[in-house]
C-alpha atoms as a PDB file:
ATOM      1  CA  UNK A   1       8.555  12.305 -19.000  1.00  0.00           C
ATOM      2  CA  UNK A   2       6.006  14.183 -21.495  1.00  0.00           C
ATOM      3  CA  UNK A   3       6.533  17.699 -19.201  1.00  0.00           C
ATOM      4  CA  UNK A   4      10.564  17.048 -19.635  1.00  0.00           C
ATOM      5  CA  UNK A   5      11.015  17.378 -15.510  1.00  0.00           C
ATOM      6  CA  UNK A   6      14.474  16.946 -14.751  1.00  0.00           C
ATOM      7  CA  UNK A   7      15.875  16.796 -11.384  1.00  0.00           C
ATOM      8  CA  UNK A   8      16.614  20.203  -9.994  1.00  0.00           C
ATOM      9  CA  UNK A   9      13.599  21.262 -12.178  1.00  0.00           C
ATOM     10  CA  UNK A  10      11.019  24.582 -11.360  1.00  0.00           C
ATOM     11  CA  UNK A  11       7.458  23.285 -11.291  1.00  0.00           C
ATOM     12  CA  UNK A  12       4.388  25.104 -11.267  1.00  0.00           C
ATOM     13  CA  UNK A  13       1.886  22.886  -9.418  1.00  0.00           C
ATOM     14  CA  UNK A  14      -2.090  23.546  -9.185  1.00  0.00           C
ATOM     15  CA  UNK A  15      -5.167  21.672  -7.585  1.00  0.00           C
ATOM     16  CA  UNK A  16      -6.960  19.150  -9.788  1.00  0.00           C
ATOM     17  CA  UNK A  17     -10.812  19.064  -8.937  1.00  0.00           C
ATOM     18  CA  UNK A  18     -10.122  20.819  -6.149  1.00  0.00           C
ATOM     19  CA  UNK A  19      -8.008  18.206  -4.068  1.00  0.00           C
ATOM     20  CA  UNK A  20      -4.867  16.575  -6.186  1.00  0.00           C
ATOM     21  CA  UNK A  21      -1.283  18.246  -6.858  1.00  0.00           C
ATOM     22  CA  UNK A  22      -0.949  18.263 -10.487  1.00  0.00           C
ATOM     23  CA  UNK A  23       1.866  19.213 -12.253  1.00  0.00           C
ATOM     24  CA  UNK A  24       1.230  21.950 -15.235  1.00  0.00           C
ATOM     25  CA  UNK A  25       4.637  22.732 -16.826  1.00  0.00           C
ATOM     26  CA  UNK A  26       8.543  22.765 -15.912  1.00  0.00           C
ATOM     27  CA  UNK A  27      11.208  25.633 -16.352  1.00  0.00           C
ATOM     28  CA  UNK A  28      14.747  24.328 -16.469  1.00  0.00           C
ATOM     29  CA  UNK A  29      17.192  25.328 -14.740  1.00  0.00           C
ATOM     30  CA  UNK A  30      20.907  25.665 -14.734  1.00  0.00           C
ATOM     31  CA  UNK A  31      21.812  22.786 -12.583  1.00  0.00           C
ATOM     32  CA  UNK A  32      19.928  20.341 -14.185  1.00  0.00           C
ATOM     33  CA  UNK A  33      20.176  16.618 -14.180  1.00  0.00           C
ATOM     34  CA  UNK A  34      18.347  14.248 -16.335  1.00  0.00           C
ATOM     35  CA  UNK A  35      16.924  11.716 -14.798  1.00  0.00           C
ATOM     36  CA  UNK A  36      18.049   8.173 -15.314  1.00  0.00           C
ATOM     37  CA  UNK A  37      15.425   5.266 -15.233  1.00  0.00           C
ATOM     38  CA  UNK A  38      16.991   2.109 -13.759  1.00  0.00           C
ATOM     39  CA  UNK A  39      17.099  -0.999 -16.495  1.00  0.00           C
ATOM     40  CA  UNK A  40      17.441  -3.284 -13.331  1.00  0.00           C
ATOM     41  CA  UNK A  41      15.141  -3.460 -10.803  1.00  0.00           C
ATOM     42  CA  UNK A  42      16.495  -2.707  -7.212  1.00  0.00           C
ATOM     43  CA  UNK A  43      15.150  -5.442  -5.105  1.00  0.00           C
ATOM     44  CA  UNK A  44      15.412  -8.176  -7.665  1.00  0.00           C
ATOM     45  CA  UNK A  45      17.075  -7.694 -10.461  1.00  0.00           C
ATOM     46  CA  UNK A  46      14.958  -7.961 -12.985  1.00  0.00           C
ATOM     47  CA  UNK A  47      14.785  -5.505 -16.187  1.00  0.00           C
ATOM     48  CA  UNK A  48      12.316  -3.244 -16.037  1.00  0.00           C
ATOM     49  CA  UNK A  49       9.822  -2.200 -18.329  1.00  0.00           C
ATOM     50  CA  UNK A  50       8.661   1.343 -18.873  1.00  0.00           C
ATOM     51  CA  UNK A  51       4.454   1.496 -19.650  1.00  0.00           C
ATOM     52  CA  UNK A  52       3.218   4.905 -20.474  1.00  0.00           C
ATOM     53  CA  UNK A  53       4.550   7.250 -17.719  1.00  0.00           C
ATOM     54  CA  UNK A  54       5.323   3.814 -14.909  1.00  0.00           C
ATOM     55  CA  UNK A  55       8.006   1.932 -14.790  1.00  0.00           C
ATOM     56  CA  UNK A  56       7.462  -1.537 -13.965  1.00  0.00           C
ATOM     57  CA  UNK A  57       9.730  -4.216 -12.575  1.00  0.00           C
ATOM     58  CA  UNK A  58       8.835  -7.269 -15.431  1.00  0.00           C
ATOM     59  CA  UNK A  59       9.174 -10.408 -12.706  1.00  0.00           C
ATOM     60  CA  UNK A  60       5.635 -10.637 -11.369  1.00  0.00           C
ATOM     61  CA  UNK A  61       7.579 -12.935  -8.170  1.00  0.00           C
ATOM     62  CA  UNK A  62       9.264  -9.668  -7.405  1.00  0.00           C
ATOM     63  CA  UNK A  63       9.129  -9.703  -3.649  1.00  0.00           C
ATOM     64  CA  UNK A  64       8.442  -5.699  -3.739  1.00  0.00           C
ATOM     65  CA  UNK A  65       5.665  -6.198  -6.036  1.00  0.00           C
ATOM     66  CA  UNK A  66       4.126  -9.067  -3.842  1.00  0.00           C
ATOM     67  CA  UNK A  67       4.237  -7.273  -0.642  1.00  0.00           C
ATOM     68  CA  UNK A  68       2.890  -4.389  -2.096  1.00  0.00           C
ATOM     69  CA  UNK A  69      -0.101  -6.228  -3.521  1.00  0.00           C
ATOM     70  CA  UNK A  70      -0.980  -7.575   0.132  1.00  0.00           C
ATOM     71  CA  UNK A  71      -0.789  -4.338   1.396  1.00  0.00           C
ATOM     72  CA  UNK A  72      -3.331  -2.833  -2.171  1.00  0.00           C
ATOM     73  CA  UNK A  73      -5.162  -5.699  -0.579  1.00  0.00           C
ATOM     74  CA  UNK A  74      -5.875  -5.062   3.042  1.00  0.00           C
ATOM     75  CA  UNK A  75      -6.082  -1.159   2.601  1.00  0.00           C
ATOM     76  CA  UNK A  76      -8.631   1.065   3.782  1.00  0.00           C
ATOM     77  CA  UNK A  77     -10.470   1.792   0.303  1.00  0.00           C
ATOM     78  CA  UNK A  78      -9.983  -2.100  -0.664  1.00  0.00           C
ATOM     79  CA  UNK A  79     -10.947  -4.591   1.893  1.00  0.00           C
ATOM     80  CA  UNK A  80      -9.450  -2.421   4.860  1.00  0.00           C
ATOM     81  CA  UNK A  81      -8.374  -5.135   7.071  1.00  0.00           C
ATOM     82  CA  UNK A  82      -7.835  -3.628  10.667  1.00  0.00           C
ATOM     83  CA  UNK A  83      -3.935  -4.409  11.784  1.00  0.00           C
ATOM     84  CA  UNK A  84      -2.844  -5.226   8.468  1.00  0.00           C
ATOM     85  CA  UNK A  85      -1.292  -2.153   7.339  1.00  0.00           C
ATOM     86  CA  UNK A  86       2.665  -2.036   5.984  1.00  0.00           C
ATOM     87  CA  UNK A  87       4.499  -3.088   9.147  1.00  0.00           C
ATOM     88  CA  UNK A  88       2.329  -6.280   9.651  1.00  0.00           C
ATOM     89  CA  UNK A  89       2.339  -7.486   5.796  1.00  0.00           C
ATOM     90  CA  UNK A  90       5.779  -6.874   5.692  1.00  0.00           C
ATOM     91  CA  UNK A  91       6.412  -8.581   9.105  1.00  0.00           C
ATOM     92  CA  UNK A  92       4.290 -11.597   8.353  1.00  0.00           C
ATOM     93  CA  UNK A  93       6.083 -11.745   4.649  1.00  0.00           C
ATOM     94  CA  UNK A  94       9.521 -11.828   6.026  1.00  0.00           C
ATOM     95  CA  UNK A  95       8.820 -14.508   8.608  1.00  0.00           C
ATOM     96  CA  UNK A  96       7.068 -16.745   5.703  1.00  0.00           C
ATOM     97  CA  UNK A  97       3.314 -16.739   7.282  1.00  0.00           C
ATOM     98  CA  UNK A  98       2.057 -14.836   3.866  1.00  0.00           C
ATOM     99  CA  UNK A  99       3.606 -14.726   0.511  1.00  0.00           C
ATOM    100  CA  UNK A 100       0.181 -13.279  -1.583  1.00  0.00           C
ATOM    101  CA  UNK A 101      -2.887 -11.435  -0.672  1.00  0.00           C
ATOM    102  CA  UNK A 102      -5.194 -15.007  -0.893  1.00  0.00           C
ATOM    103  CA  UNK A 103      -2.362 -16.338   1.983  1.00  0.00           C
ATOM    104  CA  UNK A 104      -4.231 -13.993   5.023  1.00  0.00           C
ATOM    105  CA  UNK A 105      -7.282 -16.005   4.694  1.00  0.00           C
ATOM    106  CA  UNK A 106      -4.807 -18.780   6.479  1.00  0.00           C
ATOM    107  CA  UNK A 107      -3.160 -17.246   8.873  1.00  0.00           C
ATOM    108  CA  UNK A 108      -6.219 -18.266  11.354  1.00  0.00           C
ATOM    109  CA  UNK A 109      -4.295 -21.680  11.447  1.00  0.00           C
ATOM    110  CA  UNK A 110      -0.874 -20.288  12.097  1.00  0.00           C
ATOM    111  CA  UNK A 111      -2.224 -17.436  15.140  1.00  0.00           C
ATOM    112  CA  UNK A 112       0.019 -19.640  17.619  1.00  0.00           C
ATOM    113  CA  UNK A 113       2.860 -18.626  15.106  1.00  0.00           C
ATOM    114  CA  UNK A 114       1.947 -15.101  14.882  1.00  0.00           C
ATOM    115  CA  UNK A 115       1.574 -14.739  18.697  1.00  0.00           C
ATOM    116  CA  UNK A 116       5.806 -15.344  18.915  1.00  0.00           C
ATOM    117  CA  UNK A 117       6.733 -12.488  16.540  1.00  0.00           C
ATOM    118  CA  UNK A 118       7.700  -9.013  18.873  1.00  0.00           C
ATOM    119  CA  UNK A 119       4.880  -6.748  18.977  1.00  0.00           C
ATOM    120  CA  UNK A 120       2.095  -8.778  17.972  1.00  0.00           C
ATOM    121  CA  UNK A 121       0.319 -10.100  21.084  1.00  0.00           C
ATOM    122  CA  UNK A 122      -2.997 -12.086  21.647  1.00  0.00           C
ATOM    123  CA  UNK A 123      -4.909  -8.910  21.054  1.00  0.00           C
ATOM    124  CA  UNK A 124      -4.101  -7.599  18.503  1.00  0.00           C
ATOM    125  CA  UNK A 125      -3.457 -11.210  16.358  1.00  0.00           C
ATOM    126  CA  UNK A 126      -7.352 -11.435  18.045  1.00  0.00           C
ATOM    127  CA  UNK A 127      -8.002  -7.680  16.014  1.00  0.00           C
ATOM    128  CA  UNK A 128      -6.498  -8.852  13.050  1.00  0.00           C
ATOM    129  CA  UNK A 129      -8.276 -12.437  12.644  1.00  0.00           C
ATOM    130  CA  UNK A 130     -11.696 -10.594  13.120  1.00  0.00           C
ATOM    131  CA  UNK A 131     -11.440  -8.120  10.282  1.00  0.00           C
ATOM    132  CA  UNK A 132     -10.073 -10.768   8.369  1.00  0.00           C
ATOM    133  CA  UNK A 133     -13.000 -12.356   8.667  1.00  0.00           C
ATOM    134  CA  UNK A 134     -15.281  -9.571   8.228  1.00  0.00           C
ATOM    135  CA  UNK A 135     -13.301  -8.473   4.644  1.00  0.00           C
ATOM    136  CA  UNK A 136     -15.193 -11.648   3.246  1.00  0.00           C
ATOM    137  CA  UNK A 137     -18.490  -9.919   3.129  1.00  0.00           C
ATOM    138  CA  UNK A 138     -17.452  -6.960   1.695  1.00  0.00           C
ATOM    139  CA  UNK A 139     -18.968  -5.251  -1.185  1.00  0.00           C
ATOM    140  CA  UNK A 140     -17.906  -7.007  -4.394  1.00  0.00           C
ATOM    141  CA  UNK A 141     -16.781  -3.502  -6.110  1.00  0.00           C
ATOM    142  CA  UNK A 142     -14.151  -3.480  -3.215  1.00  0.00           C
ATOM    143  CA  UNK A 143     -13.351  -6.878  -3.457  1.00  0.00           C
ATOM    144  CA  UNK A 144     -12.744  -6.109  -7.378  1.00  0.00           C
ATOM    145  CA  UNK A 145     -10.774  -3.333  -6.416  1.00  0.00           C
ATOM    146  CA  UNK A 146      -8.678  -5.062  -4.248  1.00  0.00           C
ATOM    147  CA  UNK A 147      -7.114  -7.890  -6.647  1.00  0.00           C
ATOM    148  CA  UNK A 148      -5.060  -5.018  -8.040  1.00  0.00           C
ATOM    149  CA  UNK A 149      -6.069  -5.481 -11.493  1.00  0.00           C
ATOM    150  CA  UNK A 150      -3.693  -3.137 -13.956  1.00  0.00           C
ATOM    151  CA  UNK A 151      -5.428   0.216 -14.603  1.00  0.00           C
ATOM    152  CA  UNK A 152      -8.892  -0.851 -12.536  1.00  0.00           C
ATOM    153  CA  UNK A 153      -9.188   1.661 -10.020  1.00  0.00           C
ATOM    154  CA  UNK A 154     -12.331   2.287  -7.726  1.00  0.00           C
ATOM    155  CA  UNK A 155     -14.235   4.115 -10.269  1.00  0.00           C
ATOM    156  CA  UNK A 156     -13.282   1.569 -12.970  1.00  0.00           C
ATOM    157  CA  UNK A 157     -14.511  -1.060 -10.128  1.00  0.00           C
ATOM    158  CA  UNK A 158     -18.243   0.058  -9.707  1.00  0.00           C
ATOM    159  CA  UNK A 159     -18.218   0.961 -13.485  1.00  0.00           C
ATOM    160  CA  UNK A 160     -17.924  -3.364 -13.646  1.00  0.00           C
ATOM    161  CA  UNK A 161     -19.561  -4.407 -10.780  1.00  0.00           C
ATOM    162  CA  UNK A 162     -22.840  -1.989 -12.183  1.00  0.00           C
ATOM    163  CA  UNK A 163     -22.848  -4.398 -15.210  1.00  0.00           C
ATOM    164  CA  UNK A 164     -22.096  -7.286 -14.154  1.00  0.00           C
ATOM    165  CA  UNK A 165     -22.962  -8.878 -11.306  1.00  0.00           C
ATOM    166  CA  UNK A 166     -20.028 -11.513  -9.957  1.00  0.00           C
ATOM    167  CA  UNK A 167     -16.553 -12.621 -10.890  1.00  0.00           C
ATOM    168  CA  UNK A 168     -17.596 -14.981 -13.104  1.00  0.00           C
ATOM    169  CA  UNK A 169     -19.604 -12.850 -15.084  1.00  0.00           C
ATOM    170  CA  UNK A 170     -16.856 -10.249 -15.992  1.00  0.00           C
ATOM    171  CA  UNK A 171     -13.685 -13.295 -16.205  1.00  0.00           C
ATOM    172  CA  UNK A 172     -15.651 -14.106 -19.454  1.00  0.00           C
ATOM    173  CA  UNK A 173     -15.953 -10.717 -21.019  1.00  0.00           C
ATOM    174  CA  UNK A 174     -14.301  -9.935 -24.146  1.00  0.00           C
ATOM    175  CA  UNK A 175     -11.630  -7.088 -24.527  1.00  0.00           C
ATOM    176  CA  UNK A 176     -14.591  -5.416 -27.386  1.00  0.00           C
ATOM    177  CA  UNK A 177     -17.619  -5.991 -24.559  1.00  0.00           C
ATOM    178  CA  UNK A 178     -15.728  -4.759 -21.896  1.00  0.00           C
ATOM    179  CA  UNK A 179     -14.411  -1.416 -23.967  1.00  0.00           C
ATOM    180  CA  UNK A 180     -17.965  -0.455 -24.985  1.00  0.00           C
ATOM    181  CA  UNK A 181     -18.722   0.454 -21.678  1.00  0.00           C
ATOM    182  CA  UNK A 182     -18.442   4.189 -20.498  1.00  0.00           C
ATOM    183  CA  UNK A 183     -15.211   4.707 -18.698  1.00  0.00           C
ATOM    184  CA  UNK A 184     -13.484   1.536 -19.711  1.00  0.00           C
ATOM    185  CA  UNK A 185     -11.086   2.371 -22.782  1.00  0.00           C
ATOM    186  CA  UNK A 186      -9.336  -0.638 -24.893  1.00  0.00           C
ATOM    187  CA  UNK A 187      -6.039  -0.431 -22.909  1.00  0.00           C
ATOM    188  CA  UNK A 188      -7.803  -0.995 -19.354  1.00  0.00           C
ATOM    189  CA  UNK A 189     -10.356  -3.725 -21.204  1.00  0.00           C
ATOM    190  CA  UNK A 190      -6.776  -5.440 -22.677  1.00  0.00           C
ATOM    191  CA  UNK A 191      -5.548  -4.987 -18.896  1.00  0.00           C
ATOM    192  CA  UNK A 192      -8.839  -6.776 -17.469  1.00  0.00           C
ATOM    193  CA  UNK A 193      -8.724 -10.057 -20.104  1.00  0.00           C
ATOM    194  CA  UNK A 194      -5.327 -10.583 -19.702  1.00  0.00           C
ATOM    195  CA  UNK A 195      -5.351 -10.584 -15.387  1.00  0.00           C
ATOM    196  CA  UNK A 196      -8.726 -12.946 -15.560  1.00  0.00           C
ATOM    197  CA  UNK A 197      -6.651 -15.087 -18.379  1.00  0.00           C
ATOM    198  CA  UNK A 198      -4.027 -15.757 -16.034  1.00  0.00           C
ATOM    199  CA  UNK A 199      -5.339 -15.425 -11.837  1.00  0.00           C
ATOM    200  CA  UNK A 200      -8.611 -17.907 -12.207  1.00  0.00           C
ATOM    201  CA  UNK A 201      -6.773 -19.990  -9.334  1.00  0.00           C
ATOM    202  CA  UNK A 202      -6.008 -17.135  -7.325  1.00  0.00           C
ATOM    203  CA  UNK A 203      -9.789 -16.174  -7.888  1.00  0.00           C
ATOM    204  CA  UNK A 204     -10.816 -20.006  -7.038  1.00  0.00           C
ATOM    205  CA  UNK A 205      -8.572 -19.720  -4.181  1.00  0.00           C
ATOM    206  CA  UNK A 206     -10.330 -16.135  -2.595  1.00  0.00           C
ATOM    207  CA  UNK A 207     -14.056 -18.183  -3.726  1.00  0.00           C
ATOM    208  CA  UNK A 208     -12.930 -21.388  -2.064  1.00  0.00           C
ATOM    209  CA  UNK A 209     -11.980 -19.008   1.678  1.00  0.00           C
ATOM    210  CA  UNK A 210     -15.796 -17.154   1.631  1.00  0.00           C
ATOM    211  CA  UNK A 211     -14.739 -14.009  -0.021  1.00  0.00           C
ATOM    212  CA  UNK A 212     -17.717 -12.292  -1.715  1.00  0.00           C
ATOM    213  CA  UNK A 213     -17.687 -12.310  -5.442  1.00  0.00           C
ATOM    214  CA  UNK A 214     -21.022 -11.734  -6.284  1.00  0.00           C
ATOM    215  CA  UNK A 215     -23.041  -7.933  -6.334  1.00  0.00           C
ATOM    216  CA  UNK A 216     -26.823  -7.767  -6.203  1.00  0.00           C
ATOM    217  CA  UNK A 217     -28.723  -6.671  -9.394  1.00  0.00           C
ATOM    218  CA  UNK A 218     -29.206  -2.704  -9.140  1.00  0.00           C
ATOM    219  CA  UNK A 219     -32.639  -1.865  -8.773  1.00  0.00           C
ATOM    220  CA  UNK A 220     -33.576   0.539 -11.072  1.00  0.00           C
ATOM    221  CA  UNK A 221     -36.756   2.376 -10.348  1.00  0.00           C
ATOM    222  CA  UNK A 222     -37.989   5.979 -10.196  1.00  0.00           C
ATOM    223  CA  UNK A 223     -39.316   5.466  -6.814  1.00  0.00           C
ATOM    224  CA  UNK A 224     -36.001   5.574  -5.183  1.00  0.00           C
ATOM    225  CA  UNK A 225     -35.347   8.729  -3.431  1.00  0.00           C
ATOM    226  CA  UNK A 226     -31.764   9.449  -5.477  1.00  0.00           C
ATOM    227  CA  UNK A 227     -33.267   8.468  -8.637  1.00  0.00           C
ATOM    228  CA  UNK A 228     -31.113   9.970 -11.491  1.00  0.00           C
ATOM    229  CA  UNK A 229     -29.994  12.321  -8.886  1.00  0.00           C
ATOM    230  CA  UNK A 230     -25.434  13.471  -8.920  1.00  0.00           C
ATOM    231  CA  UNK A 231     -24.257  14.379  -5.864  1.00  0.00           C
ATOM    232  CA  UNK A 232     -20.982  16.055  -5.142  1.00  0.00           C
ATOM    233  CA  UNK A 233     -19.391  14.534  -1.473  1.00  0.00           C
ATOM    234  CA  UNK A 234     -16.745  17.253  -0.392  1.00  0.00           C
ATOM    235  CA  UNK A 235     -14.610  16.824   3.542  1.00  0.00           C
ATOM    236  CA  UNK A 236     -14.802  15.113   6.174  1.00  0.00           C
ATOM    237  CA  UNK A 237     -17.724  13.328   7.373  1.00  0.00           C
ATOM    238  CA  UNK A 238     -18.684  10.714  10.332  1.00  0.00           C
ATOM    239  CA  UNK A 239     -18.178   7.627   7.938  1.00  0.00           C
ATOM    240  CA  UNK A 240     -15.764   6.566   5.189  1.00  0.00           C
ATOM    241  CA  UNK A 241     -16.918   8.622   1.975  1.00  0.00           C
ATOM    242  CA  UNK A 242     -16.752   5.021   0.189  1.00  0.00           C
ATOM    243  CA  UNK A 243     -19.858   4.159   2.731  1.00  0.00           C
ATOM    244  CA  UNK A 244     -21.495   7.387   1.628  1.00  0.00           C
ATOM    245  CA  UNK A 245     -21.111   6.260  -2.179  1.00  0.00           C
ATOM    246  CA  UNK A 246     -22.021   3.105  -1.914  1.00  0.00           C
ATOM    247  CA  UNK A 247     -25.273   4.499   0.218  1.00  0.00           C
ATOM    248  CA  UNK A 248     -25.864   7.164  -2.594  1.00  0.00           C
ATOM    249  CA  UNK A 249     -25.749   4.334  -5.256  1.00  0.00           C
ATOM    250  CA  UNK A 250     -28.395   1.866  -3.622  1.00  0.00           C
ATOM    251  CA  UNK A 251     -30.488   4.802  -3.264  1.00  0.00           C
ATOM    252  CA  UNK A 252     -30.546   5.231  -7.323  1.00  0.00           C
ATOM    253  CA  UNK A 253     -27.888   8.362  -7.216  1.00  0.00           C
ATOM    254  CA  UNK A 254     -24.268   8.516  -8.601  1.00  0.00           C
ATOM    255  CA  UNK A 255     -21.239  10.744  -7.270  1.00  0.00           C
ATOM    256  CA  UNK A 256     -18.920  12.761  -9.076  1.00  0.00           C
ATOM    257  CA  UNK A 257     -15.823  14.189  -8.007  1.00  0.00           C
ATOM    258  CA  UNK A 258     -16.307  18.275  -9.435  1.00  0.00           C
ATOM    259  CA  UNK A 259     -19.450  20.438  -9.292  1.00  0.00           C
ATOM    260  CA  UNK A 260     -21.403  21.096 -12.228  1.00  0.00           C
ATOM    261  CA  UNK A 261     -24.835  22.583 -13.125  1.00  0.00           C
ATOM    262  CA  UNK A 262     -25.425  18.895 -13.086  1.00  0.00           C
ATOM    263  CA  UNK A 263     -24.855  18.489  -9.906  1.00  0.00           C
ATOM    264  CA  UNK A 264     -28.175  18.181  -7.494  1.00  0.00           C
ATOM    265  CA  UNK A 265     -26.999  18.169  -4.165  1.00  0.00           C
ATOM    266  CA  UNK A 266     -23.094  19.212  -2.565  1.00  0.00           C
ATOM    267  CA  UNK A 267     -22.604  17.322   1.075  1.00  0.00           C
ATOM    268  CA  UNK A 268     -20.192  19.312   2.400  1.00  0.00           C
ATOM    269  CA  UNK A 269     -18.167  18.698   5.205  1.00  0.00           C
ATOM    270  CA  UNK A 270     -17.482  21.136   7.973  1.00  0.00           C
ATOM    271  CA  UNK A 271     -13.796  21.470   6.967  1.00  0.00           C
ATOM    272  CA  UNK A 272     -14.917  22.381   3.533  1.00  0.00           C
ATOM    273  CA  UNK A 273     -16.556  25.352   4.086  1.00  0.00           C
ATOM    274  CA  UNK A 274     -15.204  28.432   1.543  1.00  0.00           C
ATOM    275  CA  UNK A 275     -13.454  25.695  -0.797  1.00  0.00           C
ATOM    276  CA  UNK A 276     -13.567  26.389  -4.766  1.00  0.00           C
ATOM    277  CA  UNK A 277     -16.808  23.273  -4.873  1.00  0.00           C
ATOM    278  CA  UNK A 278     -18.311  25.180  -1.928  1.00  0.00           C
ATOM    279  CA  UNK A 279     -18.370  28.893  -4.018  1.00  0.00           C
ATOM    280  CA  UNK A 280     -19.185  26.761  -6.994  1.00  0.00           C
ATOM    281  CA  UNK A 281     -22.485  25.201  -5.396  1.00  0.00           C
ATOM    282  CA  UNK A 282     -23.337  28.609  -4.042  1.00  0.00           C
ATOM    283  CA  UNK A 283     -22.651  30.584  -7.448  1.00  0.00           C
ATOM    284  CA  UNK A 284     -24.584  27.609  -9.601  1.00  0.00           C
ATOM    285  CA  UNK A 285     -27.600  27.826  -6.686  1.00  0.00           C
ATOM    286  CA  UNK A 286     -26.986  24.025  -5.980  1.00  0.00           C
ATOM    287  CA  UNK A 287     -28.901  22.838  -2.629  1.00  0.00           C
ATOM    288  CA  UNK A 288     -25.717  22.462   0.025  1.00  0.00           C
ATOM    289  CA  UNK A 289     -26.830  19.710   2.798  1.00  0.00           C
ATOM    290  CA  UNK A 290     -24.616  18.686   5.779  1.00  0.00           C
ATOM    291  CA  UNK A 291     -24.205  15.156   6.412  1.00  0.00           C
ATOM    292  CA  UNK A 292     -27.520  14.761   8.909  1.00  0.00           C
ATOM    293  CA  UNK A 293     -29.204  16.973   6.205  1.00  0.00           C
ATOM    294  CA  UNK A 294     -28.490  14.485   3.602  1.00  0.00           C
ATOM    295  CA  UNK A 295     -29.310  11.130   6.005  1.00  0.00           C
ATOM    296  CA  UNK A 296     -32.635  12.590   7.316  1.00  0.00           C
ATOM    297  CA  UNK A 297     -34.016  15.115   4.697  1.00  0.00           C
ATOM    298  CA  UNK A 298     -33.256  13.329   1.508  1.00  0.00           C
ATOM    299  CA  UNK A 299     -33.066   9.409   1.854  1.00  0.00           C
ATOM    300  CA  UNK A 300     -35.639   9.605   5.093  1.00  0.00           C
ATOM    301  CA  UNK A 301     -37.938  12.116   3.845  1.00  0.00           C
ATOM    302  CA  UNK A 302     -37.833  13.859   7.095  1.00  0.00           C
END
């Protein structure tokens, strides 16, 4: 709304930190059309509410939002729960075996159920039980990440999880606590209160089925090899770049997402080579490792 795009608008469109689309500006054009927010929303009914640039449908029993909050949940860079992508949730929603993101943490005593529906056979109900399981001992930060909290994103998520070390810990912060913390501004610590205020049974519920709520105390020490040490993580590599992170981290290090002359090391994937953060690390003379360079020279010392 603030760039005044229209539909049948020219954009210009560049590369934020090296990766994103962002729009810079818009050029009308003589065939314009404004564009018409909808008052209603389209699957419920409800009136909608427009907060900063999202519109939001106001009925939090919205069967969109629902669904789409089981899928946030079993994603890939939440609790990535093998099976469940949007097909599944939406299949298991329609047919009344889920109706919230806690509800997958039963469907181990409806499998015979899940077995009927087409295209979901004793394998792959087998698949999707497993990771199921396995989600409850994933890293709390993920876990955190997961409950969809408004305006908590991964970043926002380890910020938390760095301070304070389980759920219980952070449903008790104050909105001024919470905003003193670097990264977390007073709309996003409003956000936080106000979700803990009103989901401490969906959190009981999530405690009560072994999901991990708890984070170990980081260990702060110069001994460890990434000790006050930013590293720059650009491509593709063997394992999820959340695994790298969360590797980097217990070693002492943090990541950032753009190359700096504060930057210490650049692990760059093979796809990345001649990218603007590869020139960048070459121009500022920042030490390039590949992803075995990183695993053996720097956090085994070979």
């Amino acid at each position: 709304m603030e760039k005044q795009i229209a539909i049948n608008s020219r954009i210009v469109v560049a590369r934020a930190n090296d990766v994103i689309p962002k729009v810079v500006c818009a050029y009308p054009t003589a065939n314009e059309e404004n564009i018409n927010l909808p008052e209603i929303c389209p699957i419920c009914s409800s009136p909608t509410s427009l907060t900063g640039p999202n519109l939001f449908c106001t009925d939090s029993n919205c069967k969109g939002q629902l669904i789409e909050q089981i899928i946030h949940f079993c994603s890939r860079d939440a609790l990535d729960i093998e099976g469940m992508g949007e097909v599944a949730v939406k299949t298991f929603f329609e047919n009344g075996f889920i109706a919230k993101p806690a509800d997958i943490y039963r469907l181990k005593d409806k499998a015979a159920g899940l077995k009927i529906l087409e295209g979901f056979g004793d394998k792959k109900i087998t698949k999707i039980l497993e990771s199921i399981e396995e989600s409850k001992t994933k890293p709390f930060e993920r876990v955190l990440y997961a409950l969809n909290i408004p305006y908590l994103g991964r970043t926002n998520s380890r910020i938390l999880v760095e301070q304070y070390s389980s759920i219980d810990e952070l449903s008790q912060c104050t909105v001024d606590e919470l905003s003193q913390l670097e990264g977390i501004g007073q709309i996003t610590a409003q956000a936080i209160t106000e979700w803990f205020a009103s989901n401490m049974d969906y959190i009981n519920t999530l405690k009560e089925a072994g999901v991990n709520m708890t984070a170990p105390r980081p260990i702060k020490s110069d001994s460890q090899p990434l000790a006050g040490k930013t590293i720059v993580i650009t491509g593709t590599l063997s394992i999820k770049r959340s695994e790298v992170e969360t590797l980097i981290r217990a070693n002492g290090g943090k990541t950032s997402g753009s190359v700096s002359k504060n930057t210490d090391y650049v692990i760059l994937g093979p796809d990345k080579q001649g990218t603007v953060k590869h020139n960048k690390a070459l121009e500022l003379g920042i030490p390039i490792l590949t992803e075995s360079e990183f695993m053996g020279k720097i956090l085994q010392g070979n």
